[in-house]
Protein backbone atom coordinates (compact mmCIF):
# COMPACT_ATOMS: atom_id res chain seq x y z
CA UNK A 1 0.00 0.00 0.00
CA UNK A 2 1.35 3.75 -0.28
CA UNK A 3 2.23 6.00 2.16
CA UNK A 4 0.66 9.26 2.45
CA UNK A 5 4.14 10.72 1.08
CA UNK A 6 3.72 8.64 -2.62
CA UNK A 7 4.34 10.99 -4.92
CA UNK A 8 3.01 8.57 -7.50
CA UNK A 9 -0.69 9.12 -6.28
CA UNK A 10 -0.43 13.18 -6.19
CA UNK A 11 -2.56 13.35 -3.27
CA UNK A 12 -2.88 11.73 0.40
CA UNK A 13 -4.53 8.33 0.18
CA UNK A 14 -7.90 8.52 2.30
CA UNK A 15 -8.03 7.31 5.86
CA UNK A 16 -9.32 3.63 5.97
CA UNK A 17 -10.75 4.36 9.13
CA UNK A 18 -14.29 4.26 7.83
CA UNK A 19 -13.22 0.16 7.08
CA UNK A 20 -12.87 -0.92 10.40
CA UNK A 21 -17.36 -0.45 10.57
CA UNK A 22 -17.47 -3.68 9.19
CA UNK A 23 -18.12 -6.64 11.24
CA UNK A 24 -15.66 -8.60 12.68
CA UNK A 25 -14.73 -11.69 11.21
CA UNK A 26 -16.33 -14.10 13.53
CA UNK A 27 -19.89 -11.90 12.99
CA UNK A 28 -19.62 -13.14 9.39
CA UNK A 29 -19.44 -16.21 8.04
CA UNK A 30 -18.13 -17.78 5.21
CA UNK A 31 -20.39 -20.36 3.75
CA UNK A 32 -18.03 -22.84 2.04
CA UNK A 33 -19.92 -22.50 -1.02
CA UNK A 34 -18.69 -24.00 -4.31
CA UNK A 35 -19.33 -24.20 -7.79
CA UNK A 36 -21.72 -27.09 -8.76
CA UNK A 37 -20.43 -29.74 -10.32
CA UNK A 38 -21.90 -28.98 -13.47
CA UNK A 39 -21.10 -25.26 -12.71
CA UNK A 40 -17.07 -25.85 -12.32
CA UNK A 41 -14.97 -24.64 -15.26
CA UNK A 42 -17.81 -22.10 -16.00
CA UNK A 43 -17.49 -18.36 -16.61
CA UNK A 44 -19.00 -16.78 -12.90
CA UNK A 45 -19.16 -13.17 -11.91
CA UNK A 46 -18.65 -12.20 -8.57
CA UNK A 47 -22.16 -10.17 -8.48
CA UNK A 48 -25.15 -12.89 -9.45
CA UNK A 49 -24.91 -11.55 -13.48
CA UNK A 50 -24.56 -13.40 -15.91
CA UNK A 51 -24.26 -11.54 -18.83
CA UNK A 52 -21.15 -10.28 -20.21
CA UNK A 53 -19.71 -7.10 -19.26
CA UNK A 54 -20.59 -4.04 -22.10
CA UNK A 55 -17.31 -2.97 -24.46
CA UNK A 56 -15.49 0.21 -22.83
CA UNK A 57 -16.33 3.29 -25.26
CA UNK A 58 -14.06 3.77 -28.44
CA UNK A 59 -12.57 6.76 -26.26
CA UNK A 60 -11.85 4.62 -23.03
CA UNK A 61 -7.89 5.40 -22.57
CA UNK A 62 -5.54 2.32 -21.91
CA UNK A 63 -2.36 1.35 -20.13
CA UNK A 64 -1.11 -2.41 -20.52
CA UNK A 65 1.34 -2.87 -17.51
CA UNK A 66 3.76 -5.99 -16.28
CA UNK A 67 5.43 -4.41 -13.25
CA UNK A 68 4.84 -1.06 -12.49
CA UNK A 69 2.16 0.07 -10.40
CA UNK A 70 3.17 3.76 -9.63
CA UNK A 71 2.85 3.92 -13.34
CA UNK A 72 -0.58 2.23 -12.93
CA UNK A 73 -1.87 4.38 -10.10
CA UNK A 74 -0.35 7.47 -11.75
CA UNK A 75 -2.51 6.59 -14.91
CA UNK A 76 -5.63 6.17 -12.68
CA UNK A 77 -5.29 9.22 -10.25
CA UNK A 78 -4.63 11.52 -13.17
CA UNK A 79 -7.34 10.73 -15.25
CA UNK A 80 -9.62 10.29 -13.10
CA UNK A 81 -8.73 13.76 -11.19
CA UNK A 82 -9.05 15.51 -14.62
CA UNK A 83 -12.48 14.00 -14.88
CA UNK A 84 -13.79 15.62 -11.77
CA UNK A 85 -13.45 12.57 -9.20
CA UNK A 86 -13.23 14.86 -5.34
CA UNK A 87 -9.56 14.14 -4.28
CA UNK A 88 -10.55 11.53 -1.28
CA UNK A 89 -12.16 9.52 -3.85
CA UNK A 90 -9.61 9.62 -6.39
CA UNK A 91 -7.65 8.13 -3.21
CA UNK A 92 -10.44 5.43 -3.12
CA UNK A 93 -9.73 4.61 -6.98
CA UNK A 94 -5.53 4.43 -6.68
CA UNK A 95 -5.98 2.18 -4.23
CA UNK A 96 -8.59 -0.13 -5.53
CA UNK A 97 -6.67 0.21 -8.91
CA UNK A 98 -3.46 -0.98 -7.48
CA UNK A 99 -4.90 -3.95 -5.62
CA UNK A 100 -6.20 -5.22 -8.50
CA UNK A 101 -3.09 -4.33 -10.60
CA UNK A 102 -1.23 -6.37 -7.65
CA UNK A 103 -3.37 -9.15 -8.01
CA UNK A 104 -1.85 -9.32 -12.02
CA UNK A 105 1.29 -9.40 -11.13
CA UNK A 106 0.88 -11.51 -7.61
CA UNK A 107 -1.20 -14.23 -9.62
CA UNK A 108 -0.06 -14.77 -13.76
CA UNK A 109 2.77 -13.94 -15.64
CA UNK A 110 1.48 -12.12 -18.72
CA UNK A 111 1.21 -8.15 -18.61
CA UNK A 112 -2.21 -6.60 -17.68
CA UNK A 113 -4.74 -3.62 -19.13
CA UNK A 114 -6.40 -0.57 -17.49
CA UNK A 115 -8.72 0.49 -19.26
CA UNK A 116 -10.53 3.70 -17.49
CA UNK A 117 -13.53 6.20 -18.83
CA UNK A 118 -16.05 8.15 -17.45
CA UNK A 119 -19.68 9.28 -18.02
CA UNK A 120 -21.76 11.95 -17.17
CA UNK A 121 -22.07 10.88 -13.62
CA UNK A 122 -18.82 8.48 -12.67
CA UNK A 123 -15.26 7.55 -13.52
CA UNK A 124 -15.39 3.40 -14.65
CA UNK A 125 -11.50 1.61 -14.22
CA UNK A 126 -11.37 -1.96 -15.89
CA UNK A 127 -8.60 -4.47 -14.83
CA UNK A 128 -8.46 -7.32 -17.19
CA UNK A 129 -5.88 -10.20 -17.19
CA UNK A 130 -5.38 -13.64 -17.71
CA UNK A 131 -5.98 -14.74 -13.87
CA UNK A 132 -9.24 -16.71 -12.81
CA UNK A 133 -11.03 -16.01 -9.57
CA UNK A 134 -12.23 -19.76 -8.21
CA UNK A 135 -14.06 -18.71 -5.18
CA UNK A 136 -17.37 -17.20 -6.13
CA UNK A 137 -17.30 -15.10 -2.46
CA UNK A 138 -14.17 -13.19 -2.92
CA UNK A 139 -13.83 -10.31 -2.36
CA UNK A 140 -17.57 -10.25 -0.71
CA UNK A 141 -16.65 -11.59 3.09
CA UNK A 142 -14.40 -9.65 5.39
CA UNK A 143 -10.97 -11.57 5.62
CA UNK A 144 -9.43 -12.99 8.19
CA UNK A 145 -6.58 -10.39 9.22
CA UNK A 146 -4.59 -12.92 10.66
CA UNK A 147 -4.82 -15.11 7.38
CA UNK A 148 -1.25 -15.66 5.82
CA UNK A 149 -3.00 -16.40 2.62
CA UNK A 150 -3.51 -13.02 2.07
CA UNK A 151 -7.06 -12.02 0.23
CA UNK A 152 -7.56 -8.71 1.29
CA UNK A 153 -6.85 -7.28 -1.60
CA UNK A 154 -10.99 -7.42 -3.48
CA UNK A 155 -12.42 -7.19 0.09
CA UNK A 156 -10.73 -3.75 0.01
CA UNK A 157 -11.91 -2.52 -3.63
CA UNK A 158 -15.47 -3.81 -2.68
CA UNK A 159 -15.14 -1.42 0.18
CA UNK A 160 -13.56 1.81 -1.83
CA UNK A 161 -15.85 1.48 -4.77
CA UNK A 162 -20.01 2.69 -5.37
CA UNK A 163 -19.91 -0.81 -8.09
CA UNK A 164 -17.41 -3.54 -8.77
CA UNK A 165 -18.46 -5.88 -11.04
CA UNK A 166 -16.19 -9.36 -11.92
CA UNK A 167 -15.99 -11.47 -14.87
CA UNK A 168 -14.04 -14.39 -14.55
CA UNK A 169 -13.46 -17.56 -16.41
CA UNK A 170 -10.98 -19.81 -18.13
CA UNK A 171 -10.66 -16.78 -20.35
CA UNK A 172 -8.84 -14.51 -17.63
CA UNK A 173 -10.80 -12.02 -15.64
CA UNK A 174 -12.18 -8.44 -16.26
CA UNK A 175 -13.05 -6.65 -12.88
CA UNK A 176 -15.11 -3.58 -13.55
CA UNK A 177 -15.29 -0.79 -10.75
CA UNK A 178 -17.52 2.48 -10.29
CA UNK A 179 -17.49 5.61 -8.54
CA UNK A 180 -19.80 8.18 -8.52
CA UNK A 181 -18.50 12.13 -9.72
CA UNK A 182 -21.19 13.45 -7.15
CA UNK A 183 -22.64 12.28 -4.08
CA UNK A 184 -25.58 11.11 -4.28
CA UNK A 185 -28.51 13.68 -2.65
CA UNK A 186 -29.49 11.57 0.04
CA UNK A 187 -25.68 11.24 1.09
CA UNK A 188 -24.77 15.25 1.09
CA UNK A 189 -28.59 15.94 2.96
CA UNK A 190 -28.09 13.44 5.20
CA UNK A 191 -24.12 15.42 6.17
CA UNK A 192 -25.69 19.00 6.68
CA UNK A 193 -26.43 19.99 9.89
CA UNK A 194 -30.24 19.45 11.09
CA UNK A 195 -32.19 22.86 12.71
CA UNK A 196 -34.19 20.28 15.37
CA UNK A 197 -37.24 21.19 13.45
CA UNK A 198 -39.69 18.15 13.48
């Protein structure tokens, strides 16, 4: 992870602070669930869909990377920063980009792609490589902090991000995250200070 003084990010990363609200891992538990037999070897997303993620616009811009991630979060914080992301949550996105990015260079040996865009109302990043994700639940239970294993890594992104959406197969994987440009209205009404009127 990167210090508050990485100058490849170009800003403070945010406090995780706000991380530690979710339950402890003995008030969750993991289910043991696996694929079915006839399910094993299948394409899966991490979300309940089914359907194949949409093609990133003709514009989308695109960094292939093997071993750099300061290149990789310098790629995300920029653009995304230039498209109007608010600074703590161009924090969020570094971060969630570089576990991911970690998790292509932690788990195959081919290079990966970034592929990031935006719309009128939220900066998409796309992590594709040639890694599968086996267990249907990661990223989606908190994880053991005492775990040598490791696997914090998509717990984390879940936690950063408004949307992350997986694709995984044979094929490699494409994980698909979202944040919102603006708060939504209940979130910024619900932060302003009540008068006590009833």
């Amino acid at each position: 992870m990167s210090s508050a003084a990485d100058p490849d990010i170009g800003a403070s990363p945010p406090s995780l602070a706000r991380l530690s609200a979710v339950p402890a891992p003995g008030e969750q538990q993991h289910l043991g669930l696996r694929p079915a037999p006839q399910d094993q070897g299948k394409t899966h997303s991490s979300n309940g869909a089914a359907r194949p993620l949409s093609d990133p616009p003709a514009g989308a811009e695109v960094l292939r990377y093997r071993a750099d991630l300061a290149r990789v979060r310098s790629f995300a914080a920029a653009r995304a920063a230039r498209a109007g992301l608010p600074p703590h949550r161009v924090g969020d996105l570094v971060i969630a980009v570089g576990e991911l990015a970690a998790n292509t260079l932690a788990h195959t040996n081919e290079p990966g792609q970034l592929t990031l865009w935006t719309t009128g109302s939220e900066v998409i990043c796309q992590v594709h490589d040639i890694g599968e994700i086996t267990d249907p639940l990661a990223g989606k239970l908190r994880p053991d902090p005492g775990d040598p294993r490791g696997g914090r890594g998509l717990w984390v992104v879940h936690q950063l991000c408004d949307l992350v959406e997986i694709r995984t197969g044979p094929a490699g994987t494409t994980t698909r995250v979202h944040l919102q440009l603006r708060a939504p209205l209940a979130a910024v009404t619900d932060s302003l200070p009540h008068s006590g009127l009833a």
